[in-house]
PDB file of N, CA and C in Angstrom:
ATOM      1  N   UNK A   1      17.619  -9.287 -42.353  1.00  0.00           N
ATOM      2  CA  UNK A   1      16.198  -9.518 -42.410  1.00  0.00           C
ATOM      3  C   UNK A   1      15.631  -9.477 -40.988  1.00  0.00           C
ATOM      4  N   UNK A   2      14.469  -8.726 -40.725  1.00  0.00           N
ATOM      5  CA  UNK A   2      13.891  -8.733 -39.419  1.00  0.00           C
ATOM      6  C   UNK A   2      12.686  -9.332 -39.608  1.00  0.00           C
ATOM      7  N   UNK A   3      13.170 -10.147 -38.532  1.00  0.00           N
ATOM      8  CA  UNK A   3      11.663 -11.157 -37.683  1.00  0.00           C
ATOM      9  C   UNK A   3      10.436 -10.867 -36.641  1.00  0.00           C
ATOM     10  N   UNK A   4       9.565 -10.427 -36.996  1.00  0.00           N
ATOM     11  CA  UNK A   4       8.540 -10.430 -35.687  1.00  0.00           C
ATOM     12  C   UNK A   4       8.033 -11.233 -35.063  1.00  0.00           C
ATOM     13  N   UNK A   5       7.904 -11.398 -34.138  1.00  0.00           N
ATOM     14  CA  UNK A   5       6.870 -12.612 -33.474  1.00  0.00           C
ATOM     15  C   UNK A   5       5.931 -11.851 -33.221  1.00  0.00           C
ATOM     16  N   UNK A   6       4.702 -13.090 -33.669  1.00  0.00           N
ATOM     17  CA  UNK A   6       3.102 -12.732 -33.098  1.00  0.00           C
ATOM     18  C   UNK A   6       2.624 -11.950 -31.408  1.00  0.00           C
ATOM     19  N   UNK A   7       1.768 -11.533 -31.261  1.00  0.00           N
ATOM     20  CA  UNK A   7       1.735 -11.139 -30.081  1.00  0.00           C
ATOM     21  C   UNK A   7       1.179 -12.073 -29.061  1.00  0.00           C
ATOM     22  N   UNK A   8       0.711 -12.821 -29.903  1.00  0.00           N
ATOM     23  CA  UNK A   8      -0.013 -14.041 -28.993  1.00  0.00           C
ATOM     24  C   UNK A   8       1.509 -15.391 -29.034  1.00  0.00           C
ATOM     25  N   UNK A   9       2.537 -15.025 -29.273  1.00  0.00           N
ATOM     26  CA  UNK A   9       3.664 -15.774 -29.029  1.00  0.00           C
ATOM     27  C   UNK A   9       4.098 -16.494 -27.634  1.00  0.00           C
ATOM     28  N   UNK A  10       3.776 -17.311 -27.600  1.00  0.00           N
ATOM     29  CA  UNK A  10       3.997 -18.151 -26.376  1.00  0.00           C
ATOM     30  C   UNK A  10       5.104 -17.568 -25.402  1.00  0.00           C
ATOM     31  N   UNK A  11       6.352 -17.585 -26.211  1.00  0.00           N
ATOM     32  CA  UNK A  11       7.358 -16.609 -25.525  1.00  0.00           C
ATOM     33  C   UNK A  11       7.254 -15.178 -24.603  1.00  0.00           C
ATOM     34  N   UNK A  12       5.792 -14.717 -25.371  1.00  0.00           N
ATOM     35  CA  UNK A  12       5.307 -13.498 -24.535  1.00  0.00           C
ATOM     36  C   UNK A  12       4.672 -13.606 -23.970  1.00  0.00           C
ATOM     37  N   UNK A  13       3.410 -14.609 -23.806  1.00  0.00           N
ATOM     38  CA  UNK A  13       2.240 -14.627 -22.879  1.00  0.00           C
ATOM     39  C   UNK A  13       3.234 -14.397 -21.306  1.00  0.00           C
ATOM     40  N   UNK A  14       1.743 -13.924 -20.739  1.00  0.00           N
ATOM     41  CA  UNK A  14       2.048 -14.297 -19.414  1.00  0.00           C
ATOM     42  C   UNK A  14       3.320 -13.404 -18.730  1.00  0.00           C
ATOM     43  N   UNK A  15       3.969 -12.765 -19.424  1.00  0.00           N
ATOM     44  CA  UNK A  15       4.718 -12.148 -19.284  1.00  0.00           C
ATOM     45  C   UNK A  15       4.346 -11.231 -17.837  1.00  0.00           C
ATOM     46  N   UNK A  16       5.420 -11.027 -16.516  1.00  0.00           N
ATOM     47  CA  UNK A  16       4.839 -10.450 -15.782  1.00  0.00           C
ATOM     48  C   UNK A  16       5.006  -8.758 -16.076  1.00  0.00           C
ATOM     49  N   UNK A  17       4.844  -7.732 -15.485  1.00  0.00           N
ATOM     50  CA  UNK A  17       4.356  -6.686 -15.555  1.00  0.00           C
ATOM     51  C   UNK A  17       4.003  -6.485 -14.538  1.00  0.00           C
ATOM     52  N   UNK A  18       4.669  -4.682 -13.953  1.00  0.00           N
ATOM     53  CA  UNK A  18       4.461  -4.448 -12.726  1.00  0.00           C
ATOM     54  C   UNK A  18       3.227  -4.574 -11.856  1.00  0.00           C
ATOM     55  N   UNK A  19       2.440  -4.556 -12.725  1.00  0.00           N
ATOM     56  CA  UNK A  19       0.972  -4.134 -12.136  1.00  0.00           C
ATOM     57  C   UNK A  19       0.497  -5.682 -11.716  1.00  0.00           C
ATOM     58  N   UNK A  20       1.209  -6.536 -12.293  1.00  0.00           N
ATOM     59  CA  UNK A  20       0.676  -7.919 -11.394  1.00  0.00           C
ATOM     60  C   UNK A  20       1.490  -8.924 -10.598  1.00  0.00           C
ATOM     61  N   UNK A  21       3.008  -8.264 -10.330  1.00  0.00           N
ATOM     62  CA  UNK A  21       3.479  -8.373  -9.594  1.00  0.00           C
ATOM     63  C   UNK A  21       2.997  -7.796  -7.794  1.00  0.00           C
ATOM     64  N   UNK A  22       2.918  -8.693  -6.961  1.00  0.00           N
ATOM     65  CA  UNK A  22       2.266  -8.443  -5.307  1.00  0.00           C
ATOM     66  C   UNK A  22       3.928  -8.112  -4.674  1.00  0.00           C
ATOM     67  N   UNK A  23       3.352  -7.246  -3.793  1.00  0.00           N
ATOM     68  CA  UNK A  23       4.453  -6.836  -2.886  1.00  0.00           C
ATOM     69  C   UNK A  23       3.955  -6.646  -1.433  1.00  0.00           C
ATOM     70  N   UNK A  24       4.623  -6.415  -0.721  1.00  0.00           N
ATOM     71  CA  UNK A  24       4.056  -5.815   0.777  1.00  0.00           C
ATOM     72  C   UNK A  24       5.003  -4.918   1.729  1.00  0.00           C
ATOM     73  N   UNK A  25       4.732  -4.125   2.088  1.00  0.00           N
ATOM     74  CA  UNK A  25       5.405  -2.943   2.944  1.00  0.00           C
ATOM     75  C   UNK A  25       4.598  -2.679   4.186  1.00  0.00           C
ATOM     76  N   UNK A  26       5.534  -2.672   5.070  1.00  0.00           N
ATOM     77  CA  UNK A  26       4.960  -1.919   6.419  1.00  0.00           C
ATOM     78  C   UNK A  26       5.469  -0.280   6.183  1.00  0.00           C
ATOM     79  N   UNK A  27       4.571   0.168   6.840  1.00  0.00           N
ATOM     80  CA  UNK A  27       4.839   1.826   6.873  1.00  0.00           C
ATOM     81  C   UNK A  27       4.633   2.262   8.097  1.00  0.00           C
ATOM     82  N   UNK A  28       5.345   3.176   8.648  1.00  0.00           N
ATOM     83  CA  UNK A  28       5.470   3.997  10.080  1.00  0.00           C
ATOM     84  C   UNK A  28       5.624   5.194   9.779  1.00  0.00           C
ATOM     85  N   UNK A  29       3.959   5.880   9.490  1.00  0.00           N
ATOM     86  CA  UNK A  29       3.523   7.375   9.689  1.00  0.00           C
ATOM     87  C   UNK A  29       4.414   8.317  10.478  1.00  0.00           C
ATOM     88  N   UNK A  30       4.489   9.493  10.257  1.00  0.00           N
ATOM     89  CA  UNK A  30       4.853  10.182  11.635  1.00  0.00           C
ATOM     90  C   UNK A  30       4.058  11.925  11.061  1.00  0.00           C
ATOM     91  N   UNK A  31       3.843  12.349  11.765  1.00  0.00           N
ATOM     92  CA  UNK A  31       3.467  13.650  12.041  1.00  0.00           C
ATOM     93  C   UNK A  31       1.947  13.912  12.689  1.00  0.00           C
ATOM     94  N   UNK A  32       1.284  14.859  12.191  1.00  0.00           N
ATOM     95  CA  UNK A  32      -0.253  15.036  12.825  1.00  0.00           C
ATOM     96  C   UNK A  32      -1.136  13.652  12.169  1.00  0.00           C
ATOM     97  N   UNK A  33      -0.895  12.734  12.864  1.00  0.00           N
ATOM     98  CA  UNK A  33      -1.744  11.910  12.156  1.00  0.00           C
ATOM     99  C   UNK A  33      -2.602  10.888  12.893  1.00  0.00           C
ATOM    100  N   UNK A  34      -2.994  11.047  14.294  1.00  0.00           N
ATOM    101  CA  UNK A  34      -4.141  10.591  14.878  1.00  0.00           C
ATOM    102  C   UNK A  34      -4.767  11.804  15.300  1.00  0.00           C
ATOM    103  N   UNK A  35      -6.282  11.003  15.325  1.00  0.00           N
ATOM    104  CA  UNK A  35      -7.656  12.041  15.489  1.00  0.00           C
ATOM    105  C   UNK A  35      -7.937  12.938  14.613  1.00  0.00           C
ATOM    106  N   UNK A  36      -7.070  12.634  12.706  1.00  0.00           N
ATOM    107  CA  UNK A  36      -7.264  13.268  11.807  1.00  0.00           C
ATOM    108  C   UNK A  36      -8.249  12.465  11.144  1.00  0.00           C
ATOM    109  N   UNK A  37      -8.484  10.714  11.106  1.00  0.00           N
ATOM    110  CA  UNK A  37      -9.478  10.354  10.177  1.00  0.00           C
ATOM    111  C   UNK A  37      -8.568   9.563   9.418  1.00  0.00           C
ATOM    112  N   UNK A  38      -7.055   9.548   9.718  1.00  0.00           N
ATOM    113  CA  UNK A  38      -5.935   8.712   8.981  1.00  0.00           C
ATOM    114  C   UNK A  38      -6.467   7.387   8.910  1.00  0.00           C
ATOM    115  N   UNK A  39      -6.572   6.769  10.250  1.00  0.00           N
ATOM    116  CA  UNK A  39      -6.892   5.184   9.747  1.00  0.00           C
ATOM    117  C   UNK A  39      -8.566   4.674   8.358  1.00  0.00           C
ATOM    118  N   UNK A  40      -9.150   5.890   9.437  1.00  0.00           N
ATOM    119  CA  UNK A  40     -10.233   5.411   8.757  1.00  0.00           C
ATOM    120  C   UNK A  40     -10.113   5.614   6.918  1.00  0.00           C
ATOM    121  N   UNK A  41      -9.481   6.907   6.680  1.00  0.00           N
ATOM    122  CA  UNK A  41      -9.555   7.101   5.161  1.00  0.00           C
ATOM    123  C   UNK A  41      -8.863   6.146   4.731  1.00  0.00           C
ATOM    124  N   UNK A  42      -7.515   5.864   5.246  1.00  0.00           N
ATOM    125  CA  UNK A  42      -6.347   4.582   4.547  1.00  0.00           C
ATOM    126  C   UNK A  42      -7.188   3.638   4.541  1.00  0.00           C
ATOM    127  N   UNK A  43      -7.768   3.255   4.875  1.00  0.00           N
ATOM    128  CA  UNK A  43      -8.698   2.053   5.355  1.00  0.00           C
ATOM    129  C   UNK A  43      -9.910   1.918   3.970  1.00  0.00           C
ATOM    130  N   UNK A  44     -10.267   2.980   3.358  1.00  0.00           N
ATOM    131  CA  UNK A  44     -11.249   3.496   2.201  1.00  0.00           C
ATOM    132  C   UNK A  44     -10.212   3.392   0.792  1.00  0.00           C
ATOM    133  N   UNK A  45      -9.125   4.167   1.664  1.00  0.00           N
ATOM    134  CA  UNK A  45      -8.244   4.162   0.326  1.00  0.00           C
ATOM    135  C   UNK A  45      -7.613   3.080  -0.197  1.00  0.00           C
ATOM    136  N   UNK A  46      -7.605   2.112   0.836  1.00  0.00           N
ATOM    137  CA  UNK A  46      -6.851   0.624   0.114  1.00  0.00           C
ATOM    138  C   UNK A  46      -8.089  -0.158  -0.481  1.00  0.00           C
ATOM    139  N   UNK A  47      -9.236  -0.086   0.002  1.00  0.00           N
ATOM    140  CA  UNK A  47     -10.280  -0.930  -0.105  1.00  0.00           C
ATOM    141  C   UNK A  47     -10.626  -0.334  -1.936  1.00  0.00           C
ATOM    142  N   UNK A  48     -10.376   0.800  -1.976  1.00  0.00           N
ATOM    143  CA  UNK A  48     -10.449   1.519  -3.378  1.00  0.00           C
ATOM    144  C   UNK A  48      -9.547   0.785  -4.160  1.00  0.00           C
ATOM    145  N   UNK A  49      -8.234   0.807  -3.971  1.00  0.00           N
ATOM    146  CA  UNK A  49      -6.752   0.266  -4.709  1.00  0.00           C
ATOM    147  C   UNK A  49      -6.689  -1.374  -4.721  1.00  0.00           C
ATOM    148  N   UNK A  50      -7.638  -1.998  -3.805  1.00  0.00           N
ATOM    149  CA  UNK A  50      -7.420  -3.168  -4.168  1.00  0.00           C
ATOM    150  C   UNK A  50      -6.498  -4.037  -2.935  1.00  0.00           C
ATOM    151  N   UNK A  51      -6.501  -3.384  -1.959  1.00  0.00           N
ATOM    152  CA  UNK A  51      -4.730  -3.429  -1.135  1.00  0.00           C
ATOM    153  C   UNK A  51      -5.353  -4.146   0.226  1.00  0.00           C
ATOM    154  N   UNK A  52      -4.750  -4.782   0.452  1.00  0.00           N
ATOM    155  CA  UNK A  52      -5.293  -5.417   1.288  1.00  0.00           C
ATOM    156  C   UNK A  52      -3.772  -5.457   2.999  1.00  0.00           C
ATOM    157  N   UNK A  53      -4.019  -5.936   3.837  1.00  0.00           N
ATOM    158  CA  UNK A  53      -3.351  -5.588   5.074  1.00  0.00           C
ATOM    159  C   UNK A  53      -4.256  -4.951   6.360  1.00  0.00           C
ATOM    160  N   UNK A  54      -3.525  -4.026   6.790  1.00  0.00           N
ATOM    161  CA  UNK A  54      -3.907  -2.950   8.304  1.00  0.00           C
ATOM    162  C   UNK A  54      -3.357  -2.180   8.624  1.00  0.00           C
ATOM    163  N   UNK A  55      -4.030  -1.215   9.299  1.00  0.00           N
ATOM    164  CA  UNK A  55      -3.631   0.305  10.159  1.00  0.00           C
ATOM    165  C   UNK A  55      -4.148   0.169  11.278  1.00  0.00           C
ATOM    166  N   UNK A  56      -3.304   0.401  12.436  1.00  0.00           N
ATOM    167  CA  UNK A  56      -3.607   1.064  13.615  1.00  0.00           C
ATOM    168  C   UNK A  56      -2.683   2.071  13.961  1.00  0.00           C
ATOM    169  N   UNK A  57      -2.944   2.813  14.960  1.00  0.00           N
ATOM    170  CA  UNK A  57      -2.713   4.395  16.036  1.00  0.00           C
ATOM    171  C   UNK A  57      -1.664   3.253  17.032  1.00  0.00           C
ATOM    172  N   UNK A  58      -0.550   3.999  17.205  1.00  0.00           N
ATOM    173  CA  UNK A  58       0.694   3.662  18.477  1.00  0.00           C
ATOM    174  C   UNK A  58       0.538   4.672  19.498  1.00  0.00           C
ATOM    175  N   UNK A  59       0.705   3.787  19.838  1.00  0.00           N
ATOM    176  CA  UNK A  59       0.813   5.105  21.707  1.00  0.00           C
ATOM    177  C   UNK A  59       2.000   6.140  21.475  1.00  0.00           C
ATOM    178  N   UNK A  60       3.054   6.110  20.657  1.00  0.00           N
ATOM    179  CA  UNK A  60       3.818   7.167  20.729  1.00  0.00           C
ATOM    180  C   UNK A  60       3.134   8.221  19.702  1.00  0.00           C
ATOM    181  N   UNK A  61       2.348   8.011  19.279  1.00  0.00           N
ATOM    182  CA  UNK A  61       1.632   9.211  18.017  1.00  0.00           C
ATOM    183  C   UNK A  61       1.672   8.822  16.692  1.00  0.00           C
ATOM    184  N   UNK A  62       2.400   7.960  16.314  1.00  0.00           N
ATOM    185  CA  UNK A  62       2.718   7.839  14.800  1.00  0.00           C
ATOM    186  C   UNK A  62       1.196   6.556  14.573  1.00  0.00           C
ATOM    187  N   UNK A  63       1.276   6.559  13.411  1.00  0.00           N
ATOM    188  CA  UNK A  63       0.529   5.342  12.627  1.00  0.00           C
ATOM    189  C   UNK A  63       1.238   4.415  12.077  1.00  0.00           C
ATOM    190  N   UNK A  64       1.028   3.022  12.473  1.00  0.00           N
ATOM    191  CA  UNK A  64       1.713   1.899  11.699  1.00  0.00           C
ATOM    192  C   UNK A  64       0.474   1.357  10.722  1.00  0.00           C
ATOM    193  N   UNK A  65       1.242   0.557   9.477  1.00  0.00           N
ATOM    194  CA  UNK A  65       0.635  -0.157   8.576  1.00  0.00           C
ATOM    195  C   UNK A  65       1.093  -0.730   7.927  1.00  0.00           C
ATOM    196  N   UNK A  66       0.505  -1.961   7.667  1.00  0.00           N
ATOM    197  CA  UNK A  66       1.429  -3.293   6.752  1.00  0.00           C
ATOM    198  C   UNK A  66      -0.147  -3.392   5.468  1.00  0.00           C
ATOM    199  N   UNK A  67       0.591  -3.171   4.492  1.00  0.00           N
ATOM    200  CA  UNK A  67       0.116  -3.110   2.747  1.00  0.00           C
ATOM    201  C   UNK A  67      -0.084  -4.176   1.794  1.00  0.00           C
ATOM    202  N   UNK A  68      -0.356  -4.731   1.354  1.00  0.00           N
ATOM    203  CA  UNK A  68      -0.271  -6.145   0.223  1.00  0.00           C
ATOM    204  C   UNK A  68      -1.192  -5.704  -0.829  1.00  0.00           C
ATOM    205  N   UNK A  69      -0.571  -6.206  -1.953  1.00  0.00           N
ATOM    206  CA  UNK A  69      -1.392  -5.720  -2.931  1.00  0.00           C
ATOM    207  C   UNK A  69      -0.167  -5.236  -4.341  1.00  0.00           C
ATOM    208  N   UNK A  70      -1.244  -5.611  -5.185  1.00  0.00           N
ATOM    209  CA  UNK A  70      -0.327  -5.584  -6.423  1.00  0.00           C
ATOM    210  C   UNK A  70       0.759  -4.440  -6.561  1.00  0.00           C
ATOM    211  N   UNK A  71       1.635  -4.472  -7.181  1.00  0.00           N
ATOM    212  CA  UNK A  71       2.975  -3.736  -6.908  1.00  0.00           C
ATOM    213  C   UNK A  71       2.423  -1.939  -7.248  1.00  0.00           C
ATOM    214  N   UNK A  72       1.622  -1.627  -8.489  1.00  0.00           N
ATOM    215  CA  UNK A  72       1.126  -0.265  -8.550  1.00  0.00           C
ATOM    216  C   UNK A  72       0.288   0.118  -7.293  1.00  0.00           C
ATOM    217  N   UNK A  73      -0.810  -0.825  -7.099  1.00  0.00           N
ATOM    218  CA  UNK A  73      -1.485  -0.090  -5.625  1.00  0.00           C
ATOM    219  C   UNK A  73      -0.789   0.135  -4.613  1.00  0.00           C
ATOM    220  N   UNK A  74      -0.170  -0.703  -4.305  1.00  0.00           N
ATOM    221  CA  UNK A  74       0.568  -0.214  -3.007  1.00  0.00           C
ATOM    222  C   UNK A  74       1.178   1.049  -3.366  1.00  0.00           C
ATOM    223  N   UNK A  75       2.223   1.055  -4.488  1.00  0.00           N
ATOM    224  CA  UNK A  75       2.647   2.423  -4.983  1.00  0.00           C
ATOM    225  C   UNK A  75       1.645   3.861  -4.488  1.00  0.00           C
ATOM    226  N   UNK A  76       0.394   3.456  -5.364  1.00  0.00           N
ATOM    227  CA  UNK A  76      -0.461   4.309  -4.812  1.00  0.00           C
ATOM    228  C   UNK A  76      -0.747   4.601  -3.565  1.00  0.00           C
ATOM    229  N   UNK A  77      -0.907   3.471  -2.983  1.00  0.00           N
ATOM    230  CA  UNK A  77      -1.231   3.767  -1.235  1.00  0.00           C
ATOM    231  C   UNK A  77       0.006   4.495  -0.258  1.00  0.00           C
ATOM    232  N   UNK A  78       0.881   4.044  -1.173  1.00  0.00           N
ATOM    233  CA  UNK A  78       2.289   4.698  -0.278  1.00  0.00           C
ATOM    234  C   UNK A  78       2.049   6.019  -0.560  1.00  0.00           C
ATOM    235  N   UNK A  79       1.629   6.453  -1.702  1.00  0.00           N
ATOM    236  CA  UNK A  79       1.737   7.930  -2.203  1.00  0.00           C
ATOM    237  C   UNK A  79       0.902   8.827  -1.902  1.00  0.00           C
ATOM    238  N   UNK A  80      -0.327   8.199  -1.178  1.00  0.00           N
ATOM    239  CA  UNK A  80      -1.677   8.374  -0.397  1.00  0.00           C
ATOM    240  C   UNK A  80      -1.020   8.732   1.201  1.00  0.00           C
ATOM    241  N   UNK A  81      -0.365   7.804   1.260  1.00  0.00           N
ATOM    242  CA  UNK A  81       0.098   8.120   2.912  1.00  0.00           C
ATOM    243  C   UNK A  81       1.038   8.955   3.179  1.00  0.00           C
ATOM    244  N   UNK A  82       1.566   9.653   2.008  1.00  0.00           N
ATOM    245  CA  UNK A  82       2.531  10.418   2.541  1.00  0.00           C
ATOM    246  C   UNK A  82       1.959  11.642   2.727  1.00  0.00           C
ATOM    247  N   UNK A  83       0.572  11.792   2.051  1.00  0.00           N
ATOM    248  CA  UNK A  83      -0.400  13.276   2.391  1.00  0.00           C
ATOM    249  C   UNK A  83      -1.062  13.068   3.574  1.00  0.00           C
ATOM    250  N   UNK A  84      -1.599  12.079   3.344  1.00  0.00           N
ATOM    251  CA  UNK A  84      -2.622  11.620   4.616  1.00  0.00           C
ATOM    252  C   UNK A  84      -4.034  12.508   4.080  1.00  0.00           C
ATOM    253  N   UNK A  85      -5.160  11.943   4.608  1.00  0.00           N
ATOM    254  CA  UNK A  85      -6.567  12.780   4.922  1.00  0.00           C
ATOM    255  C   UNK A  85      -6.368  14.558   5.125  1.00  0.00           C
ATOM    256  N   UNK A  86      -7.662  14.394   4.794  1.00  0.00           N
ATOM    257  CA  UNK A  86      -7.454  16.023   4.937  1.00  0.00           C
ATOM    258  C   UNK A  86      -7.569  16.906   6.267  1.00  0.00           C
ATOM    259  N   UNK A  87      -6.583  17.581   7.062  1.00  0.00           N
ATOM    260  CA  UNK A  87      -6.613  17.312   8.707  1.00  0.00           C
ATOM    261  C   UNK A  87      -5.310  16.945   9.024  1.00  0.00           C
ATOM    262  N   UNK A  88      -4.568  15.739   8.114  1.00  0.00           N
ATOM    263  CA  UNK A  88      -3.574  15.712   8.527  1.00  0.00           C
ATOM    264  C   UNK A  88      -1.812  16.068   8.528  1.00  0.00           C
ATOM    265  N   UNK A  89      -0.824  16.035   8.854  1.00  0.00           N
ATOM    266  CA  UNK A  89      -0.047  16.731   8.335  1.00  0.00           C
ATOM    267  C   UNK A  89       1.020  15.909   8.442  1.00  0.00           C
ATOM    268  N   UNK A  90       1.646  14.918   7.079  1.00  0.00           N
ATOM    269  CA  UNK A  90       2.310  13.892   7.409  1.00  0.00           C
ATOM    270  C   UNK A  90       3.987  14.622   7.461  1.00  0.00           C
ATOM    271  N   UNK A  91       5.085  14.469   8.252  1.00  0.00           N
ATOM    272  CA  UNK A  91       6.398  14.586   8.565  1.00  0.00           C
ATOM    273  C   UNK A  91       7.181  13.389   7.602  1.00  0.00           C
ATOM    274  N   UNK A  92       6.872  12.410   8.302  1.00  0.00           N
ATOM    275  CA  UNK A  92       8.173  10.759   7.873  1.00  0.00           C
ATOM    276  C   UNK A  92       6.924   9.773   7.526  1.00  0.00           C
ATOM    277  N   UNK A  93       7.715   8.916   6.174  1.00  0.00           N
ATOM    278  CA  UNK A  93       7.345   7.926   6.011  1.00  0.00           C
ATOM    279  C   UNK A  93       8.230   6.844   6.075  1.00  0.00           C
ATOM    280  N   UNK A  94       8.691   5.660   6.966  1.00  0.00           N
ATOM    281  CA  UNK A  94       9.579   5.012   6.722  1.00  0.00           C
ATOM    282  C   UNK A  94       9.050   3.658   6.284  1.00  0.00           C
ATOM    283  N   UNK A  95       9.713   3.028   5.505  1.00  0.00           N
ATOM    284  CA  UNK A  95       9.217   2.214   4.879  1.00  0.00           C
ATOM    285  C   UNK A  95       9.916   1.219   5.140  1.00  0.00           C
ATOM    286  N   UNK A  96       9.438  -0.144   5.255  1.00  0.00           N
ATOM    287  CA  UNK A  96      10.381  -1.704   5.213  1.00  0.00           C
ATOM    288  C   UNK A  96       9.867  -2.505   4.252  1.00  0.00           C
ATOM    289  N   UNK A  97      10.142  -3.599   3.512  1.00  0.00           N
ATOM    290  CA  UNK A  97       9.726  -4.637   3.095  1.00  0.00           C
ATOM    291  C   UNK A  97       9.283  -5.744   3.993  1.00  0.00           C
ATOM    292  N   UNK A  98       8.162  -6.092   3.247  1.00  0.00           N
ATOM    293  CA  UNK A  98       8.117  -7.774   4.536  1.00  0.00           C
ATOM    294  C   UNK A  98       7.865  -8.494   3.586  1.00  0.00           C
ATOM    295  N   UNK A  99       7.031  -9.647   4.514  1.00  0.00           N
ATOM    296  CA  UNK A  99       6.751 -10.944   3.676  1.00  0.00           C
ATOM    297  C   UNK A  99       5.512 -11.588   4.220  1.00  0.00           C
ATOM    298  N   UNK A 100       4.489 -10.764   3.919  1.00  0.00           N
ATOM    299  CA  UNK A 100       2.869 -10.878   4.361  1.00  0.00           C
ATOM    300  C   UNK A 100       2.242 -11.278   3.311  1.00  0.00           C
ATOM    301  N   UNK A 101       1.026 -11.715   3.498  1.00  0.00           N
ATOM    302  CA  UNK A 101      -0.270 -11.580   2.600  1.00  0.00           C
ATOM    303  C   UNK A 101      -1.051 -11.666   3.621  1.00  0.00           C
ATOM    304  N   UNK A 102      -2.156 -10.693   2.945  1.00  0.00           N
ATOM    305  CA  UNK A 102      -3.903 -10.904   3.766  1.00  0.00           C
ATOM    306  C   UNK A 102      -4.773 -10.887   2.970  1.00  0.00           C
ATOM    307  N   UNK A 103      -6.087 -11.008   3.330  1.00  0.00           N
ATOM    308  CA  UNK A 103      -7.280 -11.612   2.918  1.00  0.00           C
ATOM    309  C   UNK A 103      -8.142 -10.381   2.393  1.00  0.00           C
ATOM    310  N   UNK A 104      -7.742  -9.452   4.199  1.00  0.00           N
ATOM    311  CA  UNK A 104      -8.558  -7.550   3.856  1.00  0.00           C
ATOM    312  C   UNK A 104      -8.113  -7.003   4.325  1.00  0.00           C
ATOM    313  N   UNK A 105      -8.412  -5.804   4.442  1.00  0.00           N
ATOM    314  CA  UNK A 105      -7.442  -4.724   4.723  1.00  0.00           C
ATOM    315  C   UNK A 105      -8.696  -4.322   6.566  1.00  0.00           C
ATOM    316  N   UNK A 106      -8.084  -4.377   7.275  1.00  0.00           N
ATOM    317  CA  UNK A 106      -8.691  -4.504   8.581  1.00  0.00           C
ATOM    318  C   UNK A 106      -8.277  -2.990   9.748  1.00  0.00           C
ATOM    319  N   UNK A 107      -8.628  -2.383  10.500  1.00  0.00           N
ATOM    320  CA  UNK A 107      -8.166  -1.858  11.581  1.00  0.00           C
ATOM    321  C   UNK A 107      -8.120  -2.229  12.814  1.00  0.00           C
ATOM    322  N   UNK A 108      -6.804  -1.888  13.330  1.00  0.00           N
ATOM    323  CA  UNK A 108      -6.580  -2.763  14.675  1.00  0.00           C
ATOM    324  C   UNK A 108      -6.238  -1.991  15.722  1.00  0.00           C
ATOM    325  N   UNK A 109      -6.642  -2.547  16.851  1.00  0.00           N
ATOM    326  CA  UNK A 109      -6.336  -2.039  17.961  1.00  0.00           C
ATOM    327  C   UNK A 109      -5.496  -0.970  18.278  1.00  0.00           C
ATOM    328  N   UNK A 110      -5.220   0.042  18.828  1.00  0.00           N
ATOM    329  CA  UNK A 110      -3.924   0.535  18.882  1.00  0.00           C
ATOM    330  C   UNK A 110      -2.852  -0.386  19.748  1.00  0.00           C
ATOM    331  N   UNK A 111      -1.174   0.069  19.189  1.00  0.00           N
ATOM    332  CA  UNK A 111      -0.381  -1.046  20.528  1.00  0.00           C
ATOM    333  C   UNK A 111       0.511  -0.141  20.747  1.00  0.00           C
TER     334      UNK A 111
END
């Protein structure tokens, strides 16, 4: 004999699901990607996704950025940065895990 449970079953509520699971990643750009418009679009494009963190320009050429934001956006934003703006021509994306949260997604100084 098979049993269903209701969908409103206590056992299921609340249940997490990727999309509301938070994560955070730093990312280190590499290829044509300053004086293309990179920070500024990433900067549009997280504010779109929901994603909150920062981008700035390094003196060696690449772009750094640290991400927060529910586990699909960031997905998205990672998948955003590996094209970059239009202008730019991304090489490497390397990726780390951290252990951030922020408030907004900000641009910073170059370092």
């Amino acid at each position: 004999m098979l049993l269903f449970r209701k969908v409103n079953d206590p056992l299921y509520a609340n249940r997490p699901r990727l999309e509301n699971q938070r994560m955070a990643k730093r990312l280190l750009i590499s290829g044509r990607v300053q004086g293309v418009g990179f920070r500024y679009s990433m900067a549009d494009e997280a504010e779109r996704l929901g994603v909150t963190g920062w981008v700035r320009n390094r003196r060696d050429g690449t772009v750094e950025a640290v991400v927060d934001g529910a586990a699909d956006a960031v997905d998205a934003l990672l998948s955003w940065a590996r094209r970059g703006p239009r202008g730019a021509r991304v090489t490497d994306v390397q990726v780390s895990e951290i252990a951030e949260s922020f408030e907004r997604f900000e641009m910073r100084a170059t370092e």
